[in-house]
C-alpha atoms as a PDB file:
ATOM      1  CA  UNK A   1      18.561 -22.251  -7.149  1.00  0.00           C
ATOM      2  CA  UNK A   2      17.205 -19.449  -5.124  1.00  0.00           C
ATOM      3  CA  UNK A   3      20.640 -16.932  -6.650  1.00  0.00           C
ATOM      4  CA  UNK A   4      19.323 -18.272 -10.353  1.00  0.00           C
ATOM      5  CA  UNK A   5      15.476 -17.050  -9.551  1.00  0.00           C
ATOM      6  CA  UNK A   6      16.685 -14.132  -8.813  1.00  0.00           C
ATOM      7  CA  UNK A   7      18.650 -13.175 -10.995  1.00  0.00           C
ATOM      8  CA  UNK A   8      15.975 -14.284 -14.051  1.00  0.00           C
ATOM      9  CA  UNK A   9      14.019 -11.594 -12.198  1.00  0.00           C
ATOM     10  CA  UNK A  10      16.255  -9.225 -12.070  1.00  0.00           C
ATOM     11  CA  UNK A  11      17.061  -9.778 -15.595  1.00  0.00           C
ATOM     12  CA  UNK A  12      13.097 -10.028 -17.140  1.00  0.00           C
ATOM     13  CA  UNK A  13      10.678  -8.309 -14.498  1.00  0.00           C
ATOM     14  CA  UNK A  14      10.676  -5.511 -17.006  1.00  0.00           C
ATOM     15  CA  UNK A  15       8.941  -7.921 -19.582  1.00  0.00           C
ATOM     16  CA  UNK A  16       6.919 -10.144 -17.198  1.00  0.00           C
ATOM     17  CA  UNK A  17       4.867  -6.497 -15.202  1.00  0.00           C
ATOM     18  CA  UNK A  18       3.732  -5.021 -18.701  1.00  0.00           C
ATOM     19  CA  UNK A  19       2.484  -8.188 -20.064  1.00  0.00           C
ATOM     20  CA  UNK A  20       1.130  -8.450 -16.715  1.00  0.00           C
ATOM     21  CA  UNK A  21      -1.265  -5.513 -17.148  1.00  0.00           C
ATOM     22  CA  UNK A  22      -1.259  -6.164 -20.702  1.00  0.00           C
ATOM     23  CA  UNK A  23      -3.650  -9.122 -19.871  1.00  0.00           C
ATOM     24  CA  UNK A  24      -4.828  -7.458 -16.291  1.00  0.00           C
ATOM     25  CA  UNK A  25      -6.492  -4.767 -19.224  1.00  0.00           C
ATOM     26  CA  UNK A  26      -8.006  -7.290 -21.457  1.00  0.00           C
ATOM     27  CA  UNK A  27      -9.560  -8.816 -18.751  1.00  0.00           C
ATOM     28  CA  UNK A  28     -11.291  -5.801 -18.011  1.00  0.00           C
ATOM     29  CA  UNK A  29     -12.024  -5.067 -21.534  1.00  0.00           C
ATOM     30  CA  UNK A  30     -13.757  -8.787 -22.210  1.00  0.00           C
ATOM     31  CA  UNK A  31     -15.432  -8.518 -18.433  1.00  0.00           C
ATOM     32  CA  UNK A  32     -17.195  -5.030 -19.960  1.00  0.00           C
ATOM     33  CA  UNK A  33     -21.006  -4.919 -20.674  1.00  0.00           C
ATOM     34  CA  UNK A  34     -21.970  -3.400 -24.078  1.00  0.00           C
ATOM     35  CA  UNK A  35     -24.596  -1.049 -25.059  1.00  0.00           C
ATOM     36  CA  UNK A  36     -25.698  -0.986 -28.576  1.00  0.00           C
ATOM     37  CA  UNK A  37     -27.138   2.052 -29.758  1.00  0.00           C
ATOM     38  CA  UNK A  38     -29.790   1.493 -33.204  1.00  0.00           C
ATOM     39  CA  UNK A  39     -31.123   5.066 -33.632  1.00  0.00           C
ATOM     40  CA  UNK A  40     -31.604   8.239 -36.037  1.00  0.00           C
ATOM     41  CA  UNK A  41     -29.846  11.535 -36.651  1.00  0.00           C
ATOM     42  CA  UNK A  42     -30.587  12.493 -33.014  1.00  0.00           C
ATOM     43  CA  UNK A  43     -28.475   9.452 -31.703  1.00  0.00           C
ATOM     44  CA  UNK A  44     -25.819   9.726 -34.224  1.00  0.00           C
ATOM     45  CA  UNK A  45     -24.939  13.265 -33.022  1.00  0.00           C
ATOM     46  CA  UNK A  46     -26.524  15.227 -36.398  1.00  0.00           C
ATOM     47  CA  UNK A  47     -23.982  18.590 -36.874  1.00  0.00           C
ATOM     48  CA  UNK A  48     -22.565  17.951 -33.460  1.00  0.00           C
ATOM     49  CA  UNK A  49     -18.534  17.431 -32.878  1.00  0.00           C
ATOM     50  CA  UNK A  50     -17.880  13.943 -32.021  1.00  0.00           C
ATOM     51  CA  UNK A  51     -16.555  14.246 -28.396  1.00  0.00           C
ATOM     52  CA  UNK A  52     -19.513  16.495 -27.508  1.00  0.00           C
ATOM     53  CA  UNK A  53     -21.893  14.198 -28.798  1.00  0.00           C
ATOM     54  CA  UNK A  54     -24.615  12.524 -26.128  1.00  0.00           C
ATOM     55  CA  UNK A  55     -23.167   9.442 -26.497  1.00  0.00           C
ATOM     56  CA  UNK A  56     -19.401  10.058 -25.722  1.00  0.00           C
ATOM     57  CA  UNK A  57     -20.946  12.202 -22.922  1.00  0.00           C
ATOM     58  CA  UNK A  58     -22.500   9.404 -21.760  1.00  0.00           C
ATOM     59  CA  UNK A  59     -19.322   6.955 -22.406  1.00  0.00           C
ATOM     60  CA  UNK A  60     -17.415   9.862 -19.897  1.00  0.00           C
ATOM     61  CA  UNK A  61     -19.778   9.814 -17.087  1.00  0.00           C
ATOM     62  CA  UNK A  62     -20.468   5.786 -17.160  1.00  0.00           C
ATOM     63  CA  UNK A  63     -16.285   5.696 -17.056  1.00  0.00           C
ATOM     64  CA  UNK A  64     -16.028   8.248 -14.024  1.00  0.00           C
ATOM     65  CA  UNK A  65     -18.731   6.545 -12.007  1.00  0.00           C
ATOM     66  CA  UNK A  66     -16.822   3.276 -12.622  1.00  0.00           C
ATOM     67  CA  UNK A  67     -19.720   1.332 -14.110  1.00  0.00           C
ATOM     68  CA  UNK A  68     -18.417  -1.173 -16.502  1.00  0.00           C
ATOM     69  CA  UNK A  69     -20.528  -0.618 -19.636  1.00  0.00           C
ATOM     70  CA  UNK A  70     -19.097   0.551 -23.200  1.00  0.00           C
ATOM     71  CA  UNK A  71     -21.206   2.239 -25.735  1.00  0.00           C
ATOM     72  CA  UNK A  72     -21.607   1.302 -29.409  1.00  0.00           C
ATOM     73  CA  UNK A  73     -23.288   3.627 -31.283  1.00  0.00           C
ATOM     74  CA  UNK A  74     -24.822   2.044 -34.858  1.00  0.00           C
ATOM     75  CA  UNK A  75     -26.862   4.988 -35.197  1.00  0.00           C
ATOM     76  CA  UNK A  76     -26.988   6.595 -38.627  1.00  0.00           C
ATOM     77  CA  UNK A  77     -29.032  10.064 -39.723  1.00  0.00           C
ATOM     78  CA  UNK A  78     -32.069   9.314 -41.330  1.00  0.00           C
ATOM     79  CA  UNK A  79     -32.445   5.559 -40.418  1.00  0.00           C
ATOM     80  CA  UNK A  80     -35.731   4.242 -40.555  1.00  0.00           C
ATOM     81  CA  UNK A  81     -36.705   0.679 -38.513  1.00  0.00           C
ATOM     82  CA  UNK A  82     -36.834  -0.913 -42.439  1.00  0.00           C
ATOM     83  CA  UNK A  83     -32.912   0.143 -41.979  1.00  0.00           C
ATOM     84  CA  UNK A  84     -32.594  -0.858 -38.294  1.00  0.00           C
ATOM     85  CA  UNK A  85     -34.227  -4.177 -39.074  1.00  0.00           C
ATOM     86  CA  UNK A  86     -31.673  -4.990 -42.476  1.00  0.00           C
ATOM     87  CA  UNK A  87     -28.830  -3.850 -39.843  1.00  0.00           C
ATOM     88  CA  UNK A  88     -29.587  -5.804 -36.687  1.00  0.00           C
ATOM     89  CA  UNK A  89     -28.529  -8.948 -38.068  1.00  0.00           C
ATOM     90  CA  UNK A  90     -24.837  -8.236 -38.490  1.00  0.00           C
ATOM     91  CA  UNK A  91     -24.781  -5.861 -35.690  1.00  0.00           C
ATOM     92  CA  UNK A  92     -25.815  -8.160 -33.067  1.00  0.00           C
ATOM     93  CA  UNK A  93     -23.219 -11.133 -34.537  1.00  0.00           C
ATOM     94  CA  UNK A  94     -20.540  -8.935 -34.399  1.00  0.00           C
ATOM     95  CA  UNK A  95     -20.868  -6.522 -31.566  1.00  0.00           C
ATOM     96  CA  UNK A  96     -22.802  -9.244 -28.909  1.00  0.00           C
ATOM     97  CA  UNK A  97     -24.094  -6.674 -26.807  1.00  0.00           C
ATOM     98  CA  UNK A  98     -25.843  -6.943 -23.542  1.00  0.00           C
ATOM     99  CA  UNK A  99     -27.908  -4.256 -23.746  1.00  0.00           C
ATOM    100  CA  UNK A 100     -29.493  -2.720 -27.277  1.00  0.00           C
ATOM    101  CA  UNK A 101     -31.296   0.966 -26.924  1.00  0.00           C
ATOM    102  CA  UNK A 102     -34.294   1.519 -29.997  1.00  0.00           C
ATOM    103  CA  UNK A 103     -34.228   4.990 -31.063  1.00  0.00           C
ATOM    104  CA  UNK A 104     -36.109   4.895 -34.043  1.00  0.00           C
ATOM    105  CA  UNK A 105     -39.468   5.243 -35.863  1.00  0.00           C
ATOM    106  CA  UNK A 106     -39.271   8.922 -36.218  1.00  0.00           C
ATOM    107  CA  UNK A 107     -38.190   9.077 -39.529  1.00  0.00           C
ATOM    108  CA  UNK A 108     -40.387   7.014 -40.675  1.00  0.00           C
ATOM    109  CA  UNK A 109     -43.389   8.904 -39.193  1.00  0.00           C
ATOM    110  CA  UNK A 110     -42.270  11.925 -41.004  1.00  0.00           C
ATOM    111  CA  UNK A 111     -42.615   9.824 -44.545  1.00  0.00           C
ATOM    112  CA  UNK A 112     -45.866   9.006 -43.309  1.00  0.00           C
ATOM    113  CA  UNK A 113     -45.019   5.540 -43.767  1.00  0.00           C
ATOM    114  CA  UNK A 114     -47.896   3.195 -42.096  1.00  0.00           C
ATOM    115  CA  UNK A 115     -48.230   2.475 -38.460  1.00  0.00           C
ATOM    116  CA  UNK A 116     -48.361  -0.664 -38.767  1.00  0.00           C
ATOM    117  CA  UNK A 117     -45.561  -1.476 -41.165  1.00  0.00           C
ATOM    118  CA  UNK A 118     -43.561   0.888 -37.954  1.00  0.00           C
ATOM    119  CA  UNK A 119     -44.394  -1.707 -35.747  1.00  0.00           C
ATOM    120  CA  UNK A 120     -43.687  -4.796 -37.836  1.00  0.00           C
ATOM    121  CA  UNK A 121     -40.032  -3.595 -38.507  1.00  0.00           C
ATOM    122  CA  UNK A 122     -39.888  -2.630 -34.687  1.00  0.00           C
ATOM    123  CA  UNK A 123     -41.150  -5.814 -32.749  1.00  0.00           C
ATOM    124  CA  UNK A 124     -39.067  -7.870 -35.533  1.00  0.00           C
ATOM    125  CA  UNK A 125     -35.885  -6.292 -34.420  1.00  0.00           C
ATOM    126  CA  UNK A 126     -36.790  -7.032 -30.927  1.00  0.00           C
ATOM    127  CA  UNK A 127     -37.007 -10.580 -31.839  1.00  0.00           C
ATOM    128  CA  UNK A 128     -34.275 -11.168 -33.188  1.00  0.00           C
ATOM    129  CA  UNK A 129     -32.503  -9.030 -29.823  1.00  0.00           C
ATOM    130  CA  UNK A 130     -34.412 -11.232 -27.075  1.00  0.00           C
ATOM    131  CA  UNK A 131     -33.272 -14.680 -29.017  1.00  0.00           C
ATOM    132  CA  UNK A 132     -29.897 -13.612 -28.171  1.00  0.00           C
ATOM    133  CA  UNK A 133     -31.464 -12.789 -24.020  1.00  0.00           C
ATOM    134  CA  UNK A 134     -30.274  -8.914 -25.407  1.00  0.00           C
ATOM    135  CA  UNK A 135     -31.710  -6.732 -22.512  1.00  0.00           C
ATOM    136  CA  UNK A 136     -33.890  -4.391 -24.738  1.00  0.00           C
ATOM    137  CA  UNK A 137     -34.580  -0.768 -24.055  1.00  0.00           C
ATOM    138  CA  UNK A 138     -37.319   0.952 -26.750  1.00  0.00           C
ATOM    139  CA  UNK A 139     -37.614   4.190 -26.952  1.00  0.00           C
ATOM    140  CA  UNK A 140     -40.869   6.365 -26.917  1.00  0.00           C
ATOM    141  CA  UNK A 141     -40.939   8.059 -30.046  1.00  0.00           C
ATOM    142  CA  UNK A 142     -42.807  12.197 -30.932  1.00  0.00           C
ATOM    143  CA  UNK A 143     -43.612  13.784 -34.207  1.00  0.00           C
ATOM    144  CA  UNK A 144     -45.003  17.167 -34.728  1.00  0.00           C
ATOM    145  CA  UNK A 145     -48.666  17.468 -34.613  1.00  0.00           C
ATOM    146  CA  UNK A 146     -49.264  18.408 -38.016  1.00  0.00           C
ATOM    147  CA  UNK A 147     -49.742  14.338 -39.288  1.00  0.00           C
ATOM    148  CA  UNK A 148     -53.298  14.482 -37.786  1.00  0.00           C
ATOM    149  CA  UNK A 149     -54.951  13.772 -34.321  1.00  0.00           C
ATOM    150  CA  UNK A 150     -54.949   9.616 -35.486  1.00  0.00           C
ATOM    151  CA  UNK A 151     -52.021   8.780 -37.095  1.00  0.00           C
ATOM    152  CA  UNK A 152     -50.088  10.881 -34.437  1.00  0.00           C
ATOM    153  CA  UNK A 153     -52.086   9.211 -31.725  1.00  0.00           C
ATOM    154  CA  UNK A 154     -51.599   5.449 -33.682  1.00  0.00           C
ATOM    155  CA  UNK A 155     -47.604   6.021 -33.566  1.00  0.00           C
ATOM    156  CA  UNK A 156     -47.348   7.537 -30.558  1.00  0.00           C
ATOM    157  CA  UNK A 157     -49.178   4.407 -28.529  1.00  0.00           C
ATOM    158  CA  UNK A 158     -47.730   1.746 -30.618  1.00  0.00           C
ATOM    159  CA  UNK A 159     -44.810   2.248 -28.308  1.00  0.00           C
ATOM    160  CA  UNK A 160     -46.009   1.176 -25.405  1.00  0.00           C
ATOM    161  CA  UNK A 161     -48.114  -1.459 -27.001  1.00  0.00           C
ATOM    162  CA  UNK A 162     -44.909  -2.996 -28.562  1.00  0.00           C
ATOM    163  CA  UNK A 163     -43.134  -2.813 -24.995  1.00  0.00           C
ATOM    164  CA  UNK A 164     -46.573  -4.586 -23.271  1.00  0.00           C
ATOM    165  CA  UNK A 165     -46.504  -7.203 -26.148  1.00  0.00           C
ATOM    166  CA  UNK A 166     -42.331  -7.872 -25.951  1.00  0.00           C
ATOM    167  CA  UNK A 167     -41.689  -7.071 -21.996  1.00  0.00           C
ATOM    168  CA  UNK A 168     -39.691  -4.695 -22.735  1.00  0.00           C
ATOM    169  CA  UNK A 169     -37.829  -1.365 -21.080  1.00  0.00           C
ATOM    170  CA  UNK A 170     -40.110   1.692 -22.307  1.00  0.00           C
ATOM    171  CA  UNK A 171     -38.177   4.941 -21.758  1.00  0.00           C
ATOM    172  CA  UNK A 172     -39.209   8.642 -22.484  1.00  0.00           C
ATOM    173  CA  UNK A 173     -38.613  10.286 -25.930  1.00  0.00           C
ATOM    174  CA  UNK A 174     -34.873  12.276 -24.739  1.00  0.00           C
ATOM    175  CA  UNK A 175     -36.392  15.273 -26.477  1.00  0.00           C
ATOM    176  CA  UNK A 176     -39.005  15.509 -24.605  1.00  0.00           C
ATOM    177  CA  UNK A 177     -38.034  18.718 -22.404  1.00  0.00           C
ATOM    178  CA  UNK A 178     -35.142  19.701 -24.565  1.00  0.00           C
ATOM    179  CA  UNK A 179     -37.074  19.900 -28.187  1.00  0.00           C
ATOM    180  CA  UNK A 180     -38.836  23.406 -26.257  1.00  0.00           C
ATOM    181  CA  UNK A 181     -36.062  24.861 -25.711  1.00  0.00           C
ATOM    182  CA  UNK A 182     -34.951  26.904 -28.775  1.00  0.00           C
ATOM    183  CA  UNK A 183     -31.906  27.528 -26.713  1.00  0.00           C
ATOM    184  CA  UNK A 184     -30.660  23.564 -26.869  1.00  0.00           C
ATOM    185  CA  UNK A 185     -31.952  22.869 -30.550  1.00  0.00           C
ATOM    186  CA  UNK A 186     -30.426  23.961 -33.624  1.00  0.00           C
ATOM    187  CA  UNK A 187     -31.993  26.364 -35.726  1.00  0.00           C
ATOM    188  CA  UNK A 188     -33.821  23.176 -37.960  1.00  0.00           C
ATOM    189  CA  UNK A 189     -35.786  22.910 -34.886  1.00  0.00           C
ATOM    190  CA  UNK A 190     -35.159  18.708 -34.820  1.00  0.00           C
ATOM    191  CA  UNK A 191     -31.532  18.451 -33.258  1.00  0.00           C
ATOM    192  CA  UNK A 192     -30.593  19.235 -30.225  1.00  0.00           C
ATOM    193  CA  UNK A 193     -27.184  21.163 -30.523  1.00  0.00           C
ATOM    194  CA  UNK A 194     -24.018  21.065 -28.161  1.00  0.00           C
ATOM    195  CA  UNK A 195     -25.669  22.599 -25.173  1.00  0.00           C
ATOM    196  CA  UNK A 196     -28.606  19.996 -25.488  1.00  0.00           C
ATOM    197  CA  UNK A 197     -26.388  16.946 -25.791  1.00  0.00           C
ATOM    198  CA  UNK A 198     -25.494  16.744 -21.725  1.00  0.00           C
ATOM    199  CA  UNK A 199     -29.053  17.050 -20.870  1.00  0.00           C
ATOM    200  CA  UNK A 200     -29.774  13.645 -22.453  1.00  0.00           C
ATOM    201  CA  UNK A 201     -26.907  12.203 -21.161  1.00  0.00           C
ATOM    202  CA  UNK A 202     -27.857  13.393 -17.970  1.00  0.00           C
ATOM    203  CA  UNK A 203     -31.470  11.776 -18.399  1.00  0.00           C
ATOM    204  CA  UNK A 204     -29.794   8.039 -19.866  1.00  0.00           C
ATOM    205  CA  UNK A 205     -27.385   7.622 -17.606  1.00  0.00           C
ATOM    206  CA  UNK A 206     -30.222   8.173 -15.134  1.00  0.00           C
ATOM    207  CA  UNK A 207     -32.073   5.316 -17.052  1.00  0.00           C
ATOM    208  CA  UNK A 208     -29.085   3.362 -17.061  1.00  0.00           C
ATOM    209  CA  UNK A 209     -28.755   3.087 -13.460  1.00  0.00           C
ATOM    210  CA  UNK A 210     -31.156   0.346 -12.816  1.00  0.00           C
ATOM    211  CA  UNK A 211     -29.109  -1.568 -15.470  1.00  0.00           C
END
């Protein structure tokens, strides 16, 4: 019986090891968290090659440091939180993340749509997030301040009023530092380019941490 084993071994190890890790893999892949990204131009890499975009940055670090978390990136230039809000549906059926990161609300402050019509679409999409326990991370939102002393004021607080009101995450605007430094934006003045992409994956990864 024992000469039979062996020989089967002999005779199909080379089939039973790489299904072995085959399955060892998927394991890993199912046991990952996942992060899903709803943001603008400025999360969706705007006129920045894909591997040195923030977010594949950000994918590269999280692998090195051997924290389990994968990145999926919905973001899509000029997205409003009307767009976010028609997307979230779908995106949270078929990614199920974990995690979901809120980068929007700027482009809609530059169409001067209203405040509160920003915050509708915004704590909606968190709704529909926390009914699925989604860990939800909103980010604090800047526009330039040519709108005027109280609309800038109205859409710059309705951030953390949204975050007091839903219990969630409130993290800084990743331009903050970076958007005055000509040196990491591209000449539109909006995007950061190349050189400003590690920066913010620097400062997320950071945020990440506590995750």
């Amino acid at each position: 019986m024992l000469t039979k084993f062996l020989h089967f071994w002999k005779k199909y190890n080379f089939i039973v090891i790489p299904l072995f890790i085959v399955l060892s893999q998927q394991t890993l892949s199912e046991d990952s968290k996942k992060l899903l990204i709803l943001g603008d131009s400025i999360s969706a890499g705007y006129g920045v090659r894909v591997d040195k975009k923030w977010t594949s940055i950000l994918q590269r670090k999280l692998d090195s440091s051997g924290k389990n978390l994968r990145i999926i990136n919905a973001s899509s230039s000029g997205e409003t939180t009307g767009g976010g809000l028609s997307r979230i549906p779908s995106l949270l059926k078929s990614n199920s993340p974990d995690y979901l990161l809120i980068e929007l609300g700027g482009n809609d402050a530059l169409r001067g749509y209203p405040v509160g019509k920003i915050k509708f679409n915004l704590i909606e999409i968190c709704k529909m997030a926390a009914k699925q326990n989604v860990v939800i991370i909103l980010m604090q939102m800047r526009i330039p301040p040519n709108y005027g002393r109280r609309y800038t004021q109205a859409f710059e607080s309705m951030y953390s009023e949204i975050a007091d009101e839903m219990e969630v995450q409130l993290v800084p605007f990743m331009l903050e530092k970076i958007a005055l430094d000509p040196s990491l934006m591209l000449p539109d003045g909006i995007h950061p380019n190349e050189k400003g992409q590690l920066p913010i994956a620097d400062e997320i990864y950071n945020w990440l941490k506590s995750f």
